[in-house]
PDB file of N, CA and C in Angstrom:
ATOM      1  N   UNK A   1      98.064 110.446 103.653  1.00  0.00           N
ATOM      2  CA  UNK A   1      98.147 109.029 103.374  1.00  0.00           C
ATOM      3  C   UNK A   1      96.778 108.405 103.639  1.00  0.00           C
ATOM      4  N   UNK A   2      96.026 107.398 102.526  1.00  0.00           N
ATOM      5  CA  UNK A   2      95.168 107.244 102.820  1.00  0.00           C
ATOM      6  C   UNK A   2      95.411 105.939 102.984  1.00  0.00           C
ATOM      7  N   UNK A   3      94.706 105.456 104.240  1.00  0.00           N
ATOM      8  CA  UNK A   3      94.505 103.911 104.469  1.00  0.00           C
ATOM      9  C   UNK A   3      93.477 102.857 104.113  1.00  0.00           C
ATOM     10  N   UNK A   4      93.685 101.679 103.956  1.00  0.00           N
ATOM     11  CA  UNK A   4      92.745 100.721 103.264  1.00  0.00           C
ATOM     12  C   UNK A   4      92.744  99.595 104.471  1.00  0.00           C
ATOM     13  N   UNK A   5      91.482  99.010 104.373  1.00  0.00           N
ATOM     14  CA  UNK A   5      91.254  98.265 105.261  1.00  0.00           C
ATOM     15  C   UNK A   5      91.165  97.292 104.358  1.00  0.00           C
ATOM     16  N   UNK A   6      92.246  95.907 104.938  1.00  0.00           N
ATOM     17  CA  UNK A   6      92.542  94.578 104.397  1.00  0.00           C
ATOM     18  C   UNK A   6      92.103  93.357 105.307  1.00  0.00           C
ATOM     19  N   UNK A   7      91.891  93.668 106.714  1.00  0.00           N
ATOM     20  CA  UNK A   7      91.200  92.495 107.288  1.00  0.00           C
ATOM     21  C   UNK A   7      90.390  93.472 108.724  1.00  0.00           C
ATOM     22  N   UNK A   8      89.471  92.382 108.646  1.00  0.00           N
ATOM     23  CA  UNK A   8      88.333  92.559 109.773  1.00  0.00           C
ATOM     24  C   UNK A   8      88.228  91.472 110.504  1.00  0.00           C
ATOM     25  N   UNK A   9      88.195  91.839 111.909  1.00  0.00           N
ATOM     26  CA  UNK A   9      88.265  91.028 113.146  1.00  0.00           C
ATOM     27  C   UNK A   9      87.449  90.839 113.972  1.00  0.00           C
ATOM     28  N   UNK A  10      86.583  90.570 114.898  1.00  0.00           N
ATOM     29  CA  UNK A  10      85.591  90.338 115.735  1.00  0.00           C
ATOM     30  C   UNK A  10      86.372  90.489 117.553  1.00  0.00           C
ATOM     31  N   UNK A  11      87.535  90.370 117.119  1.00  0.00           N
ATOM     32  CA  UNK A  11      88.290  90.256 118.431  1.00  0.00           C
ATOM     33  C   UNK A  11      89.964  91.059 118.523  1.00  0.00           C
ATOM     34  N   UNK A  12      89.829  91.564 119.374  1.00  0.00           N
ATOM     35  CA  UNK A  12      91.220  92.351 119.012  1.00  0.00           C
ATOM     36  C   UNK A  12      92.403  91.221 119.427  1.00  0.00           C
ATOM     37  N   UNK A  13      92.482  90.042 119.817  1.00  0.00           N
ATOM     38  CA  UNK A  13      93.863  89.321 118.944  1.00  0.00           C
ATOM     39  C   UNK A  13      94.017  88.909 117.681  1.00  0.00           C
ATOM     40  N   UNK A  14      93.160  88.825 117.150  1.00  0.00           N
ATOM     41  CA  UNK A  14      92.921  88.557 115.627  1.00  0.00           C
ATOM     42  C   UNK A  14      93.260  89.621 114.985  1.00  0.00           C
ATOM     43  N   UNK A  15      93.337  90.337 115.135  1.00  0.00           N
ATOM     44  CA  UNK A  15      93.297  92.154 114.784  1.00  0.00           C
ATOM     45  C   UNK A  15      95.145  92.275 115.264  1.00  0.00           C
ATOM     46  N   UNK A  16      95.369  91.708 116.173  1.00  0.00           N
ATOM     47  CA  UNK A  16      96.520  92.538 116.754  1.00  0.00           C
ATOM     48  C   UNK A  16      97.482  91.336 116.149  1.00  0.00           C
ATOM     49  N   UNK A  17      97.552  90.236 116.288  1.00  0.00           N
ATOM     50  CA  UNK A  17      98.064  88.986 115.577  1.00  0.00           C
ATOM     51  C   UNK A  17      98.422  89.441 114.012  1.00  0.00           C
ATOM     52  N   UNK A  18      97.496  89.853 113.302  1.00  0.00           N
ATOM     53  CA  UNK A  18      97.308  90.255 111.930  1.00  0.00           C
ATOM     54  C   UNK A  18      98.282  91.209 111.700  1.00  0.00           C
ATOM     55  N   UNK A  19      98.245  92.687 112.822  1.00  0.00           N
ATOM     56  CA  UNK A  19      99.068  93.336 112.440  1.00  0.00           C
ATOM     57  C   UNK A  19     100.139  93.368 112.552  1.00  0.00           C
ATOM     58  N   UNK A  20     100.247  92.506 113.531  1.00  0.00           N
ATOM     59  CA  UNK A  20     102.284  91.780 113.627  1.00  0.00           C
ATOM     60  C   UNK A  20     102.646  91.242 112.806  1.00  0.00           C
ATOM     61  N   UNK A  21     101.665  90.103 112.174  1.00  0.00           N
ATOM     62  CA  UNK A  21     102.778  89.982 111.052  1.00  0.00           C
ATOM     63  C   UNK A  21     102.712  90.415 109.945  1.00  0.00           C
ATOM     64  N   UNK A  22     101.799  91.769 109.866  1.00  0.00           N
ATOM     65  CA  UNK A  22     101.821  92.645 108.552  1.00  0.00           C
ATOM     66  C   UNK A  22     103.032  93.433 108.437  1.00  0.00           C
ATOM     67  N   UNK A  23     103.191  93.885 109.759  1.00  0.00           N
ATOM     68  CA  UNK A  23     104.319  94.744 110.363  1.00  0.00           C
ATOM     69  C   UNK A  23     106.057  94.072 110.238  1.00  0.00           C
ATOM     70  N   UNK A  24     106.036  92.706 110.877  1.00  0.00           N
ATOM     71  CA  UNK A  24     107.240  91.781 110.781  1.00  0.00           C
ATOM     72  C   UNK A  24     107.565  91.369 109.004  1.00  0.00           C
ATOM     73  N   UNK A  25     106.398  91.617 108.012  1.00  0.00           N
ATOM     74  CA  UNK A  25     106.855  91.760 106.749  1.00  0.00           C
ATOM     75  C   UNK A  25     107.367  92.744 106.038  1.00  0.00           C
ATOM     76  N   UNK A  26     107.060  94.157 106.882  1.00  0.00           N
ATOM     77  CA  UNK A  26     107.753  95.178 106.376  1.00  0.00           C
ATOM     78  C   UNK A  26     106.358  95.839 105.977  1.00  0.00           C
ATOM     79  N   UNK A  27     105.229  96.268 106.016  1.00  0.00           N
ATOM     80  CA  UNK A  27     103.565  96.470 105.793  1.00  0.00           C
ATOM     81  C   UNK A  27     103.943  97.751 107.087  1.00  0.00           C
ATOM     82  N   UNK A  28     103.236  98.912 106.879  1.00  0.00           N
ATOM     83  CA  UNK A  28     102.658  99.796 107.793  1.00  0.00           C
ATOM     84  C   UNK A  28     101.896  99.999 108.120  1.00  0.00           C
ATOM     85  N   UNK A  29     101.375  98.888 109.159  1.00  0.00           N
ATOM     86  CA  UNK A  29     100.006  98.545 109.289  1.00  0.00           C
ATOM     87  C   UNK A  29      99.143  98.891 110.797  1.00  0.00           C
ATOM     88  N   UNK A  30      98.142  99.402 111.018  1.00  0.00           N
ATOM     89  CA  UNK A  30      97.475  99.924 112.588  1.00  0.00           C
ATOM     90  C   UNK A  30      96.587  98.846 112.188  1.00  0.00           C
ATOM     91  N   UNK A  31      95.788  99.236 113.808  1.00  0.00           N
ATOM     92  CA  UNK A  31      94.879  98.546 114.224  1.00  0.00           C
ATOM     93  C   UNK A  31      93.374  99.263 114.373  1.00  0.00           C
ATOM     94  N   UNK A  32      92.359  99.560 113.769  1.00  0.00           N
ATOM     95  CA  UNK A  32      91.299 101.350 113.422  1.00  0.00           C
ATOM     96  C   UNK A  32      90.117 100.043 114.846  1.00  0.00           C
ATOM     97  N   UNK A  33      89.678 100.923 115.761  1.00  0.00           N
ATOM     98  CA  UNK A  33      88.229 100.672 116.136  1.00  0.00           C
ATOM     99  C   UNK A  33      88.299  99.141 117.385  1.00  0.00           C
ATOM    100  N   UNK A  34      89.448  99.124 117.874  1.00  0.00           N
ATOM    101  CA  UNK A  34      89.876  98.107 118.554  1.00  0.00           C
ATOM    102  C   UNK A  34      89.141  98.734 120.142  1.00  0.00           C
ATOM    103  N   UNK A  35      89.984 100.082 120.744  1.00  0.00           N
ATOM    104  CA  UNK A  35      89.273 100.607 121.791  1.00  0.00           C
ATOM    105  C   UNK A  35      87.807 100.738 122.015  1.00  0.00           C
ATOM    106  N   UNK A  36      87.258 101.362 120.765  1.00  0.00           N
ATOM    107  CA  UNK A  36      85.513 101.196 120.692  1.00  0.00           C
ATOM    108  C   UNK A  36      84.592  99.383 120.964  1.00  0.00           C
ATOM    109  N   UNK A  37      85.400  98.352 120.236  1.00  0.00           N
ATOM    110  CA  UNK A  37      85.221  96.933 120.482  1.00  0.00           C
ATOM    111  C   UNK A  37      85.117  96.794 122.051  1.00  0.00           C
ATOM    112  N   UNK A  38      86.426  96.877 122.454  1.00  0.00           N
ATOM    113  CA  UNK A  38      86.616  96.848 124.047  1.00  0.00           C
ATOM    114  C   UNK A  38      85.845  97.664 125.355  1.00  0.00           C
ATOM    115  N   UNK A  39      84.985  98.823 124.569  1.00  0.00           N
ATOM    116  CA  UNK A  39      84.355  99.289 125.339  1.00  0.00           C
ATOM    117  C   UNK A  39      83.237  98.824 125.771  1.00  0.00           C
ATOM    118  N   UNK A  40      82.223  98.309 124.740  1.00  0.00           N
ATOM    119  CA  UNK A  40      80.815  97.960 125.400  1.00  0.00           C
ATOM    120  C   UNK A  40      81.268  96.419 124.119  1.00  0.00           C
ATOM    121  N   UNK A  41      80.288  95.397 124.888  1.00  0.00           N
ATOM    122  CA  UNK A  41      80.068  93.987 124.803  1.00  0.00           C
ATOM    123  C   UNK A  41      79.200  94.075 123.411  1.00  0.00           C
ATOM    124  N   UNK A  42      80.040  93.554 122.366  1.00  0.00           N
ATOM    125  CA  UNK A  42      79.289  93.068 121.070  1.00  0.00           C
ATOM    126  C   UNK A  42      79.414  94.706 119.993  1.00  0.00           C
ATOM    127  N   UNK A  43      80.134  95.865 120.641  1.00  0.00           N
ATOM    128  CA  UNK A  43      80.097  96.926 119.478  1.00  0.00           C
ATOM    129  C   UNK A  43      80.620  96.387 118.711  1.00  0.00           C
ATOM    130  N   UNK A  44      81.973  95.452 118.875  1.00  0.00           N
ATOM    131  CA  UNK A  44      82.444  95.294 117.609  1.00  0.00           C
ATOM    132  C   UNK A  44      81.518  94.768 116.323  1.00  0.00           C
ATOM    133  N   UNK A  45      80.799  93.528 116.519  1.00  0.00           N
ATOM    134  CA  UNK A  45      79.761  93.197 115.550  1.00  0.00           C
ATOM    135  C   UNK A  45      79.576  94.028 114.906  1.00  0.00           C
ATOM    136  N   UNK A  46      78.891  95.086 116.011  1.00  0.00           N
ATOM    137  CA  UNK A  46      77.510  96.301 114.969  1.00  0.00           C
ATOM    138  C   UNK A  46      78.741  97.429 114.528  1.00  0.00           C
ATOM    139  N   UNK A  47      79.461  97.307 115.056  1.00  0.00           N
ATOM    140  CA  UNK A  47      80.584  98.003 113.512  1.00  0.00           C
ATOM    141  C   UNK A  47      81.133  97.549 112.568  1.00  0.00           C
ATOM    142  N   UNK A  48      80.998  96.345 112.678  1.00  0.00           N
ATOM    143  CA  UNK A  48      81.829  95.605 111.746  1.00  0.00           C
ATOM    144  C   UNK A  48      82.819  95.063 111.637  1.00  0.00           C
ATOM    145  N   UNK A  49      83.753  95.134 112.925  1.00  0.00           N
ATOM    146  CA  UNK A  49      84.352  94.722 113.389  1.00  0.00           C
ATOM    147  C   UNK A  49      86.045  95.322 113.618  1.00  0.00           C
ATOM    148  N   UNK A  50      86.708  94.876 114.103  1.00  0.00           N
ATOM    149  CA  UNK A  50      88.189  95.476 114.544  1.00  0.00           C
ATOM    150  C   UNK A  50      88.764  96.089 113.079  1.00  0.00           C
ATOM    151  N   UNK A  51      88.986  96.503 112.609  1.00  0.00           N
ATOM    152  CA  UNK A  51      89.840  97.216 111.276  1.00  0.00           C
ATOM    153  C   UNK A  51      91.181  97.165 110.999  1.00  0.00           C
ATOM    154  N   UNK A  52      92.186  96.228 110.416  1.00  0.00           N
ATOM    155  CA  UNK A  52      93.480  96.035 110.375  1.00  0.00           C
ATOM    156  C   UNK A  52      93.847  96.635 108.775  1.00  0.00           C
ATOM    157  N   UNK A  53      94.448  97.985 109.106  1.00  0.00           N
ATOM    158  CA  UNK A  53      95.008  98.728 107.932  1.00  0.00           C
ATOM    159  C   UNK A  53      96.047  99.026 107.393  1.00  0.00           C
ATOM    160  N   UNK A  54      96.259  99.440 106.249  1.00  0.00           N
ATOM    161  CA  UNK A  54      97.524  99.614 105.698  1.00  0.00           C
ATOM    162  C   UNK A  54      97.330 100.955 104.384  1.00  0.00           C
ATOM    163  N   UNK A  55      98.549 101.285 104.354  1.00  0.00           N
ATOM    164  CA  UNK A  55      98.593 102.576 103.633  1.00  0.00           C
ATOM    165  C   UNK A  55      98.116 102.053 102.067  1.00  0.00           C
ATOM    166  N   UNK A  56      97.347 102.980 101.093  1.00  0.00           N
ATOM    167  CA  UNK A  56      96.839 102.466 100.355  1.00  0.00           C
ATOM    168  C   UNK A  56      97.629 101.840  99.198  1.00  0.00           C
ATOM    169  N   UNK A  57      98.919 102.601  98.630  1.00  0.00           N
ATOM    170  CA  UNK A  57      99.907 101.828  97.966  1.00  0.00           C
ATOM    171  C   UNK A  57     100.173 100.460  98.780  1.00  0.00           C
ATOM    172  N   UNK A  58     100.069  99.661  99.579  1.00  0.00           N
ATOM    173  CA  UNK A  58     100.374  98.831 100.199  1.00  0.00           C
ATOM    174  C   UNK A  58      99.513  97.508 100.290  1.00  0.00           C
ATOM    175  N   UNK A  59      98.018  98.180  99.976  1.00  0.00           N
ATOM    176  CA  UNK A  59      97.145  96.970 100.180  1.00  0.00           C
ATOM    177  C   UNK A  59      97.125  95.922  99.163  1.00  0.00           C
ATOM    178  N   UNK A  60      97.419  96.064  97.969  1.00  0.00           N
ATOM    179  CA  UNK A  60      97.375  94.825  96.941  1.00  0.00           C
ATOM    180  C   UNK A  60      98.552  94.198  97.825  1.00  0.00           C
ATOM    181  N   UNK A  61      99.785  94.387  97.411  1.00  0.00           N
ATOM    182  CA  UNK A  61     100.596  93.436  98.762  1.00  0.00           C
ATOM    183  C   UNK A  61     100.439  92.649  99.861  1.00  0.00           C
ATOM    184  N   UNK A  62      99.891  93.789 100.890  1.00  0.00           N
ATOM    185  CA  UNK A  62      99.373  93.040 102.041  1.00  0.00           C
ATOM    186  C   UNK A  62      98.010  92.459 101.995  1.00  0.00           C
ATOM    187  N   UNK A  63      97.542  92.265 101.039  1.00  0.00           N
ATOM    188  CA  UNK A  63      96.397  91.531 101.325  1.00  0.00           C
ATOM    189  C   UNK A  63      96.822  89.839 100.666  1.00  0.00           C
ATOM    190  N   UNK A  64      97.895  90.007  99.043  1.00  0.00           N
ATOM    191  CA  UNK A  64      98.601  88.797  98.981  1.00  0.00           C
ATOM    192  C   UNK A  64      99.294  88.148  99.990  1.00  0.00           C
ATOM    193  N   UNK A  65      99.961  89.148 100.846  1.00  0.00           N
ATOM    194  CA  UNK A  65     100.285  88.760 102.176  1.00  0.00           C
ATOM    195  C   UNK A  65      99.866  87.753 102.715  1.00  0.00           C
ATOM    196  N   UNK A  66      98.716  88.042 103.019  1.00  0.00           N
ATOM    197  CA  UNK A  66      97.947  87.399 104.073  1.00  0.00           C
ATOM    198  C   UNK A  66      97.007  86.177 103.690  1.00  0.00           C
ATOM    199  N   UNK A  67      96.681  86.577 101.988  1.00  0.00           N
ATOM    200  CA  UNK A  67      95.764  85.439 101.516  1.00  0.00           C
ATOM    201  C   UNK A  67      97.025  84.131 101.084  1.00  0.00           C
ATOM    202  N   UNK A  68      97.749  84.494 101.679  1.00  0.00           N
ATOM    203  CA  UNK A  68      99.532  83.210 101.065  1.00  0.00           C
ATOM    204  C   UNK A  68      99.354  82.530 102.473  1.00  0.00           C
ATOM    205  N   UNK A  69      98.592  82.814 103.744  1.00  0.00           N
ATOM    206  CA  UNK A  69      98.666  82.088 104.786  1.00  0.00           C
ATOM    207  C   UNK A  69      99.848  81.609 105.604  1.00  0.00           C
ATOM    208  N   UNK A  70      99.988  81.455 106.495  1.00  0.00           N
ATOM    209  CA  UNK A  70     100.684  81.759 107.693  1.00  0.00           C
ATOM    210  C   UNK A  70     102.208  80.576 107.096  1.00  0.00           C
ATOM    211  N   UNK A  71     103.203  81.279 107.493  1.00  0.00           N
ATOM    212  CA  UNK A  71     104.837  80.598 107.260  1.00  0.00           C
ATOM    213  C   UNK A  71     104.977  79.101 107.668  1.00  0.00           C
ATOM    214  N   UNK A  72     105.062  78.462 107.016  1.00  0.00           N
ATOM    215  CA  UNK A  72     105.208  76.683 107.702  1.00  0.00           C
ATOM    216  C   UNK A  72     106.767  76.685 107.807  1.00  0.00           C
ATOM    217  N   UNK A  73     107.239  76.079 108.772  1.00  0.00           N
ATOM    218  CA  UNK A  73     108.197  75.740 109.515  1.00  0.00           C
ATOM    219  C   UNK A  73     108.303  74.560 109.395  1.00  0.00           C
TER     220      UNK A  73
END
């Protein structure tokens, strides 16, 4: 299964936020490069940041997903 990366984060709640509700839509979605962020101050930047993925049949979806913006109540 190959995975596609649909959003990039600078911070792992943004990253982890993202994948809950990729996940609470029914999306099979991880979190790639979150531990490396947390290790030393600012890796995330110079990688590019936290990696929120999804299986590759999945990403046109979840990326409409997410560009439809958050559920109003």
């Amino acid at each position: 299964m190959n995975l596609v990366t649909i959003f990039k984060a600078f911070n792992p709640i943004d990253a982890e936020m993202t994948r809950g509700r990729l996940e609470a839509a029914g999306f099979d979605a991880v979190v790639m490069g979150e531990l490396a962020a947390l290790s030393i101050e600012g890796y995330s930047l110079a990688t590019g940041g936290i990696r929120v993925q999804v299986p590759e049949d999945q990403a046109t979806e979840a990326r409409e997903f997410l560009d439809a913006g958050p559920i109003a109540e």
